[in-house]
PDB file of N, CA and C in Angstrom:
ATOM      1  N   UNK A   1      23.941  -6.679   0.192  1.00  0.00           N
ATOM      2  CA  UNK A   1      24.569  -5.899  -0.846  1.00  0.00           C
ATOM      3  C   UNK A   1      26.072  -5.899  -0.577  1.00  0.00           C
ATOM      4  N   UNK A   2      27.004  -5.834  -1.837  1.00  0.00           N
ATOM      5  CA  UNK A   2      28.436  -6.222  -1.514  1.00  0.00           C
ATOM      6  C   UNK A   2      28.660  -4.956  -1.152  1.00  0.00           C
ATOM      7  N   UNK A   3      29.863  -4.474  -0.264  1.00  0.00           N
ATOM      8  CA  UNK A   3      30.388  -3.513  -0.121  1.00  0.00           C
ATOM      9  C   UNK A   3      31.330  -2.982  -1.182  1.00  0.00           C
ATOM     10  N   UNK A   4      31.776  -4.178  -2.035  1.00  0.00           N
ATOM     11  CA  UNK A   4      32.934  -3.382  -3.036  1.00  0.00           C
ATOM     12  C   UNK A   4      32.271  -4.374  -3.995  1.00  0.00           C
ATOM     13  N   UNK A   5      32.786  -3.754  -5.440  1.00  0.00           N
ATOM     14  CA  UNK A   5      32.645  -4.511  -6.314  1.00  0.00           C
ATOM     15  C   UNK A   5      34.036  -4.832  -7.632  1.00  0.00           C
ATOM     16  N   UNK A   6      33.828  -5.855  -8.391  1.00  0.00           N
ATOM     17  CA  UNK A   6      35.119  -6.418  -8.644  1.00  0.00           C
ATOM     18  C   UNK A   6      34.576  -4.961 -10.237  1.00  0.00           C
ATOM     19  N   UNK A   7      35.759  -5.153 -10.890  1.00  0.00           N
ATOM     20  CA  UNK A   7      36.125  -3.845 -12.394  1.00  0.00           C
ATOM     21  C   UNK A   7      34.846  -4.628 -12.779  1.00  0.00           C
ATOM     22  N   UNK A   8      34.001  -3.874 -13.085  1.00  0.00           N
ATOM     23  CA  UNK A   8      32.355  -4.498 -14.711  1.00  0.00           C
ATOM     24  C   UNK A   8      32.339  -4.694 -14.041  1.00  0.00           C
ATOM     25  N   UNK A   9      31.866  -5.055 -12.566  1.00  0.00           N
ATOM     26  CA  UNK A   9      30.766  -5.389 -11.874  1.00  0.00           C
ATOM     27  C   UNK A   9      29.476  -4.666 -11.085  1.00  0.00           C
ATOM     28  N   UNK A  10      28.326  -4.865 -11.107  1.00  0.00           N
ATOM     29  CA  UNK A  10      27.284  -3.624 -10.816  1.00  0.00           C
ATOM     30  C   UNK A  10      26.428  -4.187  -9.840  1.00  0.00           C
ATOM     31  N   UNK A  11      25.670  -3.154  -9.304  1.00  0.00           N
ATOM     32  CA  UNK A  11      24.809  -4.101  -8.102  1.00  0.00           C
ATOM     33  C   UNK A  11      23.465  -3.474  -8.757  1.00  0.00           C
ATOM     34  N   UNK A  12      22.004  -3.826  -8.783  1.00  0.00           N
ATOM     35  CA  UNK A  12      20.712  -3.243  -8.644  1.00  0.00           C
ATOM     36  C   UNK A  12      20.494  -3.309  -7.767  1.00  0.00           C
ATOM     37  N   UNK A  13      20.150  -2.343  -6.906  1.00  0.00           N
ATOM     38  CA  UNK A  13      19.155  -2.598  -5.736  1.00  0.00           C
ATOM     39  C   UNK A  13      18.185  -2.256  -5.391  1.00  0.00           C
ATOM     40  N   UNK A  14      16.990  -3.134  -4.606  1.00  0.00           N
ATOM     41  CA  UNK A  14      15.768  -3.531  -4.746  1.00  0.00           C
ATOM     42  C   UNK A  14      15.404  -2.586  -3.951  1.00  0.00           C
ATOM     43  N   UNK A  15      14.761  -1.455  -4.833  1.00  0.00           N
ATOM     44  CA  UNK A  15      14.225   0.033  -3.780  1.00  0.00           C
ATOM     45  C   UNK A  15      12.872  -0.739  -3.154  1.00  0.00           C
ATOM     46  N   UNK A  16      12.120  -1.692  -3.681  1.00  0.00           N
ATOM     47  CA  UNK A  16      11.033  -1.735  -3.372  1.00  0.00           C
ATOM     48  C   UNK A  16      10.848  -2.342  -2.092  1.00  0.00           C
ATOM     49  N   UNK A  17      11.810  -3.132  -1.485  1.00  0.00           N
ATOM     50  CA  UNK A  17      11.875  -3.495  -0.038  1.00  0.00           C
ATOM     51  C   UNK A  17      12.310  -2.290   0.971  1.00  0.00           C
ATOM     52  N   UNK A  18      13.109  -0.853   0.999  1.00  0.00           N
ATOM     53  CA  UNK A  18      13.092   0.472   1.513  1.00  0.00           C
ATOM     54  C   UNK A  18      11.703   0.669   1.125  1.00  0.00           C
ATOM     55  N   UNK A  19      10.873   0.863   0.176  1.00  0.00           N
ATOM     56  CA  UNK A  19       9.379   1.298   0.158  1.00  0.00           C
ATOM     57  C   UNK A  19       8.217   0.649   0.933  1.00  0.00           C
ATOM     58  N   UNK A  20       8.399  -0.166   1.221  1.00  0.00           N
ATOM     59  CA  UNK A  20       7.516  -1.027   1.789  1.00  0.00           C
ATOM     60  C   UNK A  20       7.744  -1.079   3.520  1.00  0.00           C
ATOM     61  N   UNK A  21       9.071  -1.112   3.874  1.00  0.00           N
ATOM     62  CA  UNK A  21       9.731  -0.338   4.846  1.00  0.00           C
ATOM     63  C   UNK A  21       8.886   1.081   5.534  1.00  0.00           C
ATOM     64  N   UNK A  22       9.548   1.519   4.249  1.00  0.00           N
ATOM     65  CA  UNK A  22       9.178   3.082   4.679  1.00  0.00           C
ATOM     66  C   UNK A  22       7.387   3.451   4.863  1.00  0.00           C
ATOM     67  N   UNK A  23       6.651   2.721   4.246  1.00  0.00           N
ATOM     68  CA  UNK A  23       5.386   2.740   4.132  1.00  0.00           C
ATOM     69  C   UNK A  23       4.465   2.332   5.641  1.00  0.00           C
ATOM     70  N   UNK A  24       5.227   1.668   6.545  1.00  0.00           N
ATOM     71  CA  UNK A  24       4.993   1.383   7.873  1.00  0.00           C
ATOM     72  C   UNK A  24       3.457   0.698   7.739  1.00  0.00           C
ATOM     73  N   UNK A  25       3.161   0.052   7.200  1.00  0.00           N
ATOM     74  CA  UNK A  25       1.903  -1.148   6.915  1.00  0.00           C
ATOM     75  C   UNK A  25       1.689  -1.763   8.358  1.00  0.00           C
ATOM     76  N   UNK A  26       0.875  -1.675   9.214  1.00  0.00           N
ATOM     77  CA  UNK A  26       0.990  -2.633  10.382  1.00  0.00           C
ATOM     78  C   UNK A  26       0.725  -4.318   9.657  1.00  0.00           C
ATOM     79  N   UNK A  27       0.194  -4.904   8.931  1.00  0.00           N
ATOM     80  CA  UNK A  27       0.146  -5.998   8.503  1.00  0.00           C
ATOM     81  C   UNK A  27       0.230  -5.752   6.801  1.00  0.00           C
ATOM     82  N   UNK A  28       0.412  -7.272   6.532  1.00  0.00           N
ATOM     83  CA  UNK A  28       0.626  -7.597   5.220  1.00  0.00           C
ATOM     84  C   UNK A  28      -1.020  -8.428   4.495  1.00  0.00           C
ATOM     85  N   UNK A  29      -1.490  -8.027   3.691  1.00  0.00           N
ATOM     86  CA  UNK A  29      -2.536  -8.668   3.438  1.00  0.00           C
ATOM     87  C   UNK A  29      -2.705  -8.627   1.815  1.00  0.00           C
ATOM     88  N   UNK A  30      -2.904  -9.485   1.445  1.00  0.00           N
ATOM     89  CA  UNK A  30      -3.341  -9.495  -0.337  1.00  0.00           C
ATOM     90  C   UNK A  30      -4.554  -9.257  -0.791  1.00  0.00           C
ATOM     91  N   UNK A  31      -4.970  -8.801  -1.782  1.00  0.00           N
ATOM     92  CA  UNK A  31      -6.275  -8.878  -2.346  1.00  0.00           C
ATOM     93  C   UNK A  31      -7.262  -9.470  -2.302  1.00  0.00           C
ATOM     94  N   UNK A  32      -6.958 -11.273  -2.424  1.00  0.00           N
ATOM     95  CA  UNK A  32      -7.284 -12.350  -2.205  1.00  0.00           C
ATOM     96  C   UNK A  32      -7.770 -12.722  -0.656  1.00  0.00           C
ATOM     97  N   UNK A  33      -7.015 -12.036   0.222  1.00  0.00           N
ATOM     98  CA  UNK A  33      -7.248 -12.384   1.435  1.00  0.00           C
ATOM     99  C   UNK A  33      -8.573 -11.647   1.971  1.00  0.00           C
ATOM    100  N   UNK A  34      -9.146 -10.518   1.104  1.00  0.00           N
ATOM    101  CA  UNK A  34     -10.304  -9.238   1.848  1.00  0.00           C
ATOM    102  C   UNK A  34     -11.206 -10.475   0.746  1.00  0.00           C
ATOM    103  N   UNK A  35     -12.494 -10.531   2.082  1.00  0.00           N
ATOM    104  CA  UNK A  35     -13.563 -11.187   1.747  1.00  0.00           C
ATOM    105  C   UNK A  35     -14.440 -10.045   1.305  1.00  0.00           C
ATOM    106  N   UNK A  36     -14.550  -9.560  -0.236  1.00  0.00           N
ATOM    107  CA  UNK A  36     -15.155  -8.338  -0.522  1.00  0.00           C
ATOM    108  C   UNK A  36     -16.984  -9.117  -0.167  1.00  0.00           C
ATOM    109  N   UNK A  37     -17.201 -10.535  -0.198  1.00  0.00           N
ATOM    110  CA  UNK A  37     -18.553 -10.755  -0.722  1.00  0.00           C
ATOM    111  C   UNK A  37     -19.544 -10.739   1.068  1.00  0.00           C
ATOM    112  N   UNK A  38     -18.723 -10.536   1.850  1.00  0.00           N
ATOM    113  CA  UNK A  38     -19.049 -10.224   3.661  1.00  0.00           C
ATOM    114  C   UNK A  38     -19.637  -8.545   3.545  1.00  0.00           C
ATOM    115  N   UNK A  39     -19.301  -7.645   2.493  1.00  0.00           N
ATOM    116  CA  UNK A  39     -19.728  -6.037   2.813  1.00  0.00           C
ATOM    117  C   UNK A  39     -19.750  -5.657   1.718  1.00  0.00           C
ATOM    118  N   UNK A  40     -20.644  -4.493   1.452  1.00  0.00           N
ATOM    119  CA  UNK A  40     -21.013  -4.057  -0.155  1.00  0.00           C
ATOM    120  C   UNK A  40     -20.071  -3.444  -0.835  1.00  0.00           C
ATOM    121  N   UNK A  41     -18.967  -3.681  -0.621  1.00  0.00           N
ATOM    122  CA  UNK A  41     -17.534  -3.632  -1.207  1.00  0.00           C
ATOM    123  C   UNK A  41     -17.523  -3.929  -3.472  1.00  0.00           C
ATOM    124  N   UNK A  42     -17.541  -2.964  -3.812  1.00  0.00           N
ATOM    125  CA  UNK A  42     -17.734  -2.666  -5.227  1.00  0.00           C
ATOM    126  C   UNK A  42     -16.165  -3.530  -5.617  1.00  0.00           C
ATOM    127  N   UNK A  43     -16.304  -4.645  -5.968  1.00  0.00           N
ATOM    128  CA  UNK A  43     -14.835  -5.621  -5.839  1.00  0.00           C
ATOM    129  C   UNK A  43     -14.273  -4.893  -7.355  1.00  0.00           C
ATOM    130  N   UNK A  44     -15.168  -4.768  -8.311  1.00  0.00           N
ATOM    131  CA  UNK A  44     -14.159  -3.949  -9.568  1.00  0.00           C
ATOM    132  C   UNK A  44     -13.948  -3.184  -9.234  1.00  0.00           C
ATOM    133  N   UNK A  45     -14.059  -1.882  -8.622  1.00  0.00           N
ATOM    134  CA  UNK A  45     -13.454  -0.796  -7.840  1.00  0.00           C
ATOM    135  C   UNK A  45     -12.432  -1.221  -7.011  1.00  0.00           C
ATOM    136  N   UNK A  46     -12.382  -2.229  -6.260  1.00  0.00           N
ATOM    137  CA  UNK A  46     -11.305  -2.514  -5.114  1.00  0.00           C
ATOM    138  C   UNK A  46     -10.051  -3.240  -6.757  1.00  0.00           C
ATOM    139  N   UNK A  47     -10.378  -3.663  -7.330  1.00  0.00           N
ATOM    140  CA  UNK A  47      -9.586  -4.553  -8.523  1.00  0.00           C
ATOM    141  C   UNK A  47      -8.729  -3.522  -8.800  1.00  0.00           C
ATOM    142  N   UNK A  48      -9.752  -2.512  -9.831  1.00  0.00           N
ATOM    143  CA  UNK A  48      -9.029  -1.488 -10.236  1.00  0.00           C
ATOM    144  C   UNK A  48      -7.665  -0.722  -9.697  1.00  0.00           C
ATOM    145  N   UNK A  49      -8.551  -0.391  -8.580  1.00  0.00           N
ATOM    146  CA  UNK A  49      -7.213   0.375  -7.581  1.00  0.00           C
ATOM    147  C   UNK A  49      -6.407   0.040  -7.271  1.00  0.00           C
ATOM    148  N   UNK A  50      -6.540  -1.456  -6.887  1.00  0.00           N
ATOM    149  CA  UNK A  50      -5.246  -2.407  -6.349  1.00  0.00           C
ATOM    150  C   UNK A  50      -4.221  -2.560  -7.674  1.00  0.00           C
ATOM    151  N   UNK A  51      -5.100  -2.185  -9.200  1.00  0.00           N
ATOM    152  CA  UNK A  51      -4.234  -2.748 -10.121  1.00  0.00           C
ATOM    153  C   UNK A  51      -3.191  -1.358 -10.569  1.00  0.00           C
ATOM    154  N   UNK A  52      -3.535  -0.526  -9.273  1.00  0.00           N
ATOM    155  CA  UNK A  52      -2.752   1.069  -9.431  1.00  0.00           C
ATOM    156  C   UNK A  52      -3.384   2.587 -10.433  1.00  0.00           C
ATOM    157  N   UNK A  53      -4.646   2.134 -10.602  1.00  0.00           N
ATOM    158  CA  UNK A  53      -5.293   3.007 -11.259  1.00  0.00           C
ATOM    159  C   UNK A  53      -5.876   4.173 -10.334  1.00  0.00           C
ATOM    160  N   UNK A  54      -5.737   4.717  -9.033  1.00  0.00           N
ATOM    161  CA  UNK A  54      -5.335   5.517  -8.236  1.00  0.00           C
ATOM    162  C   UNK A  54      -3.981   5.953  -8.392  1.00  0.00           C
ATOM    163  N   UNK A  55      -3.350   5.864  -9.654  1.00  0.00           N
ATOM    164  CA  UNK A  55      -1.767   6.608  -9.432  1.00  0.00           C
ATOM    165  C   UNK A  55      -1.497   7.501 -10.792  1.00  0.00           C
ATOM    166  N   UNK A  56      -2.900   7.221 -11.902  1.00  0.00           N
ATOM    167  CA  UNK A  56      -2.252   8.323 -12.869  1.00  0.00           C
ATOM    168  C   UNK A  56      -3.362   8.662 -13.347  1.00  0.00           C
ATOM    169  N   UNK A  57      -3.954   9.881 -13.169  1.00  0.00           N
ATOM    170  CA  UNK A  57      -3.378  10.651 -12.385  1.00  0.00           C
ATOM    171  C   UNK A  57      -3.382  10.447 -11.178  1.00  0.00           C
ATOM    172  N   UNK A  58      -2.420  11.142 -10.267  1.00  0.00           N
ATOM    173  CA  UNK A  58      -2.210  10.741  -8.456  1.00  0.00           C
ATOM    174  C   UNK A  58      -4.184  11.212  -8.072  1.00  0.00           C
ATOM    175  N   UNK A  59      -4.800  10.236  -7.146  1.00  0.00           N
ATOM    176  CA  UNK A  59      -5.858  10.766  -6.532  1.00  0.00           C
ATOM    177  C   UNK A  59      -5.463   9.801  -5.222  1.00  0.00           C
ATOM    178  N   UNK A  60      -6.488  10.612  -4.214  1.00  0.00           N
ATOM    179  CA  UNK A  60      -7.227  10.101  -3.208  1.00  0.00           C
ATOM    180  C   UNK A  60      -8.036   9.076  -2.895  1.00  0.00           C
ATOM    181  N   UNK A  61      -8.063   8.380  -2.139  1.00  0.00           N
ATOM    182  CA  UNK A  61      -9.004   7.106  -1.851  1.00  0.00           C
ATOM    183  C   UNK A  61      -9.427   7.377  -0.406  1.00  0.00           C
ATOM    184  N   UNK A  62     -10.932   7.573  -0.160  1.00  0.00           N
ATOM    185  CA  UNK A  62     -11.267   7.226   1.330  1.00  0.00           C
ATOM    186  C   UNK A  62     -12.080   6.194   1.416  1.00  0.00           C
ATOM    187  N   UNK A  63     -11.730   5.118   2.466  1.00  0.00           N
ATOM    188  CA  UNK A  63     -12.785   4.481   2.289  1.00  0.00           C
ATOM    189  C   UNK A  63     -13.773   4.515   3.704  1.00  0.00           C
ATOM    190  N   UNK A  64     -14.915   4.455   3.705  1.00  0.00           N
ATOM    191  CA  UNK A  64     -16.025   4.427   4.721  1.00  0.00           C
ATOM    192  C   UNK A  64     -17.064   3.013   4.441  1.00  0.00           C
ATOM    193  N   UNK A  65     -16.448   3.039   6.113  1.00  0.00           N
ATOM    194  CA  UNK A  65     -17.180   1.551   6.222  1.00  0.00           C
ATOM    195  C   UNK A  65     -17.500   1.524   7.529  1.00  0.00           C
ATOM    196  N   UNK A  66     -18.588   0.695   8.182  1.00  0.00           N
ATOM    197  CA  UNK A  66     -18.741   0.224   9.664  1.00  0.00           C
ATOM    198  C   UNK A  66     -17.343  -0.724  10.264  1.00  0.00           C
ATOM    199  N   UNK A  67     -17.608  -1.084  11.194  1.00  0.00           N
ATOM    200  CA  UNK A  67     -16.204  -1.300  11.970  1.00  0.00           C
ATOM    201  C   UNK A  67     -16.292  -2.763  11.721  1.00  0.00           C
ATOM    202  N   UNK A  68     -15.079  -3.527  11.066  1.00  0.00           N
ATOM    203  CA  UNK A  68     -14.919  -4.837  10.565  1.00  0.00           C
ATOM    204  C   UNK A  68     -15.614  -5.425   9.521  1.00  0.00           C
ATOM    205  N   UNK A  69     -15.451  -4.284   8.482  1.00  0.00           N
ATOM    206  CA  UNK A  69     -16.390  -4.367   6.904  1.00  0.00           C
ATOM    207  C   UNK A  69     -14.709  -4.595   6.059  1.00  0.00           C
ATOM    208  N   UNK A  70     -13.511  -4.234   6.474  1.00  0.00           N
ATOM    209  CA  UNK A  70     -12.165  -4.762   5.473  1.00  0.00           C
ATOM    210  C   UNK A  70     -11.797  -3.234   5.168  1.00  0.00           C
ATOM    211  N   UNK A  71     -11.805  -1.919   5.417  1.00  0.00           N
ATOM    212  CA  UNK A  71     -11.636  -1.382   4.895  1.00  0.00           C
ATOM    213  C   UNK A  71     -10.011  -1.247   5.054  1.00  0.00           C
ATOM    214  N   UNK A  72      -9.852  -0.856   6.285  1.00  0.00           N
ATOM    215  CA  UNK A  72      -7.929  -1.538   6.696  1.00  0.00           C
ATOM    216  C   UNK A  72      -7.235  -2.458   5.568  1.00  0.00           C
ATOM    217  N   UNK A  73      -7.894  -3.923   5.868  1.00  0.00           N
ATOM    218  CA  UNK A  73      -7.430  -4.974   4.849  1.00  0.00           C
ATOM    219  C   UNK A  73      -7.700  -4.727   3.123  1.00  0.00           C
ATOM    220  N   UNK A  74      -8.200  -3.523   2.877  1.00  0.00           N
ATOM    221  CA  UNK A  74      -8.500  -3.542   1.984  1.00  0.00           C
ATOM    222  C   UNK A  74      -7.339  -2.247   1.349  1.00  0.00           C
ATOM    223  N   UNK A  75      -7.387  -1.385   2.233  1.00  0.00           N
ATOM    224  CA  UNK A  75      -6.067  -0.415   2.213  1.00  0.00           C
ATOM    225  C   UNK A  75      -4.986  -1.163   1.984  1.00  0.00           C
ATOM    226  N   UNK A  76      -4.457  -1.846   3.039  1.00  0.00           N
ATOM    227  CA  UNK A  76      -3.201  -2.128   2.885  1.00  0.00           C
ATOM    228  C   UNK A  76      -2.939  -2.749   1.463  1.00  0.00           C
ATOM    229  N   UNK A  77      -3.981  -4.022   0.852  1.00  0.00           N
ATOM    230  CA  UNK A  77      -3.722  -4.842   0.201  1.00  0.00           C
ATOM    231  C   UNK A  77      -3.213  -3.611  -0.957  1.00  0.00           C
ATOM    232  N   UNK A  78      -4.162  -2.619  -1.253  1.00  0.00           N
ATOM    233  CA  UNK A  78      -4.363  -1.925  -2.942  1.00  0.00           C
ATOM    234  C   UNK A  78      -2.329  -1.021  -2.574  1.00  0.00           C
ATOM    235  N   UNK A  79      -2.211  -0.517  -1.145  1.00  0.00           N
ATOM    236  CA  UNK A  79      -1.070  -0.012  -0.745  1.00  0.00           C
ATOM    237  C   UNK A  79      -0.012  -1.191  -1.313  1.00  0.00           C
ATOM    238  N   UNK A  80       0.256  -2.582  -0.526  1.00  0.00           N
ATOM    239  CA  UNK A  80       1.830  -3.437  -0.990  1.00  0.00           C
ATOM    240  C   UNK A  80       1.159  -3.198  -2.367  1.00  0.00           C
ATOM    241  N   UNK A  81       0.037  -3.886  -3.512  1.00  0.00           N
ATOM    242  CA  UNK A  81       0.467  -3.906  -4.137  1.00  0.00           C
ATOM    243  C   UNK A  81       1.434  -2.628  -5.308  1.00  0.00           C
ATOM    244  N   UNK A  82       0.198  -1.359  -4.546  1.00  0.00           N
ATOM    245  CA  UNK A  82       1.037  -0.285  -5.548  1.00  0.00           C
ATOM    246  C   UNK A  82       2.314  -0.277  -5.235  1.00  0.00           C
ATOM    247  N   UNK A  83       2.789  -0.561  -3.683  1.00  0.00           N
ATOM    248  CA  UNK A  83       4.126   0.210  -3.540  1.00  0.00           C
ATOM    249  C   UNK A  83       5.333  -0.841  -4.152  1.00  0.00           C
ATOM    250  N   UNK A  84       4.596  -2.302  -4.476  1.00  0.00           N
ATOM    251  CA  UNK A  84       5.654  -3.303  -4.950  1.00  0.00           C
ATOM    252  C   UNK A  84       5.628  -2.755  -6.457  1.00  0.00           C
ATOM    253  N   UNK A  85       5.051  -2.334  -7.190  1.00  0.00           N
ATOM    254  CA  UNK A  85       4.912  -1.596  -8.551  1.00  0.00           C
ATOM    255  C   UNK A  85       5.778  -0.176  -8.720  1.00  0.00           C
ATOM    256  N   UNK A  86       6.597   0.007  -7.980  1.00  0.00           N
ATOM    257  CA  UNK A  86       7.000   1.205  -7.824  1.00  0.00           C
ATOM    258  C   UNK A  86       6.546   2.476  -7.335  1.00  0.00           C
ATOM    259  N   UNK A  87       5.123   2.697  -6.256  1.00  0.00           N
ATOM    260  CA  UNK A  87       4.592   3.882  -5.839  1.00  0.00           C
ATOM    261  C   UNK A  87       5.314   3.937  -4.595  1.00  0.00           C
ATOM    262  N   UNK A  88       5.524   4.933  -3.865  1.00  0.00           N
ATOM    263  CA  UNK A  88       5.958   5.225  -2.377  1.00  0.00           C
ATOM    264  C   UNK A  88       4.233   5.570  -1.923  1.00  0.00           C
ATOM    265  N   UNK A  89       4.275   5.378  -0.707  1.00  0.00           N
ATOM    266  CA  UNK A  89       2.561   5.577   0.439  1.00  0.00           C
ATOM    267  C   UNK A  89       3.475   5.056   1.331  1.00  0.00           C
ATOM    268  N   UNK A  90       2.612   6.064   2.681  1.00  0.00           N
ATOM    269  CA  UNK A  90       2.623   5.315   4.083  1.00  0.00           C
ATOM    270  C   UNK A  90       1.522   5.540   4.629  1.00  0.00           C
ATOM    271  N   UNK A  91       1.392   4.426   5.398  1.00  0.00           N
ATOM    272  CA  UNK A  91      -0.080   4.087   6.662  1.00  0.00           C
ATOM    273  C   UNK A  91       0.148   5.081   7.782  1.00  0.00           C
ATOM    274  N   UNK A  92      -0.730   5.923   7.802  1.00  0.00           N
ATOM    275  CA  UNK A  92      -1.113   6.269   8.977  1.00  0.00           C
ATOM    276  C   UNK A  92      -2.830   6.050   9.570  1.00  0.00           C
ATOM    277  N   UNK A  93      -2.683   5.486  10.773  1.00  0.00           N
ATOM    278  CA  UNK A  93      -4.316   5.151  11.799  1.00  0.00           C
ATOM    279  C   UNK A  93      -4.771   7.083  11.964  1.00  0.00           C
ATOM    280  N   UNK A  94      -6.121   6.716  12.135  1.00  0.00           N
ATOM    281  CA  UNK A  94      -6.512   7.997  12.191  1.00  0.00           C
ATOM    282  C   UNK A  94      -5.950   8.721  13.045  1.00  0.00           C
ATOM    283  N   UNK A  95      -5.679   8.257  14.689  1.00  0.00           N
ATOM    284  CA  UNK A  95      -5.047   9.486  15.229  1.00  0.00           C
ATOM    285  C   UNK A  95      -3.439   9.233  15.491  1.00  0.00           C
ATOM    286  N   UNK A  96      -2.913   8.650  14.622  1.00  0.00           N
ATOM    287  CA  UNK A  96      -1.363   9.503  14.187  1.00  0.00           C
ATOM    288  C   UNK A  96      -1.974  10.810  13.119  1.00  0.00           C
ATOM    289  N   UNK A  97      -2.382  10.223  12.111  1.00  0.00           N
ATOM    290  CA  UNK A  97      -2.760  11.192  11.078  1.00  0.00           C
ATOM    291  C   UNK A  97      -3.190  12.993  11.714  1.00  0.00           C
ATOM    292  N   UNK A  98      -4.138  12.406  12.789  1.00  0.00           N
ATOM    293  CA  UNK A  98      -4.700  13.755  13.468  1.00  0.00           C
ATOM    294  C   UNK A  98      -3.201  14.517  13.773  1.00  0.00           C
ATOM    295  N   UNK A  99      -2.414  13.954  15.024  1.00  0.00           N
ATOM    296  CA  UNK A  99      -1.532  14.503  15.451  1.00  0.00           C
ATOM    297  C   UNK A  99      -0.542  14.693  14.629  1.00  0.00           C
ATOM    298  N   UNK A 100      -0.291  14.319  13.224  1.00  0.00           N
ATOM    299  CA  UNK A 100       0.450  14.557  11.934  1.00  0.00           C
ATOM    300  C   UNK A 100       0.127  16.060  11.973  1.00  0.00           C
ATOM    301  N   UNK A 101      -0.942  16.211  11.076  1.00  0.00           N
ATOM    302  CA  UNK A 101      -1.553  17.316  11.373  1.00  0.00           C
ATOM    303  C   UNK A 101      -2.243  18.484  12.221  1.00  0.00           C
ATOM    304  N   UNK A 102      -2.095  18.361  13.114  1.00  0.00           N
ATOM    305  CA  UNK A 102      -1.906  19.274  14.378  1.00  0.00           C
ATOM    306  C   UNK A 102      -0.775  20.104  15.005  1.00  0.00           C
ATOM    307  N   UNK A 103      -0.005  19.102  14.696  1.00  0.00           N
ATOM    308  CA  UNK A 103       1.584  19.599  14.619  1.00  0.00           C
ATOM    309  C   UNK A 103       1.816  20.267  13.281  1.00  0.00           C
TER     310      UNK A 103
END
């Protein structure tokens, strides 16, 4: 980003790279990349959400799964894409979250 700008000249800047930032994602993963057809993963449900239909109205998402069913990879993916759409979220693992809340 320029530090000065010349008379009529304007900058946009791209909040959505600070959001994605700020969202602290330990990895990057796409939609495409969660093998929904490995776990009984409802893939129009995972579609939906990823397509930001968890944002109006604002709700909750938990997901429950056995250990290496995608639910992580499946978070993050529906997370970049909302937060590249303009939503703010951040990742927290269960026990930051605990000690979030404890404090």
């Amino acid at each position: 980003m320029p530090l000065w700008f010349a008379p009529g000249e304007a900058y946009q800047f791209d909040w959505s790279h600070y959001r994605l930032s700020a969202a602290k994602l330990p990895l990057s993963k796409e939609l495409v990349d969660v093998d929904v057809s490995a776990s009984p993963v409802n893939a129009d449900l995972a579609r939906a959400l990823h397509g930001g239909s968890l944002l109006a109205p604002p709700r909750n998402v938990i997901l429950v799964g056995g250990t290496g069913t995608g639910k992580t990879h499946l978070a993050i993916a529906i997370a970049l894409n909302c937060i590249r759409n303009g939503a703010r979220g951040r990742f927290f693992d269960v026990v930051d979250l605990v000690n979030r809340l404890e404090a």
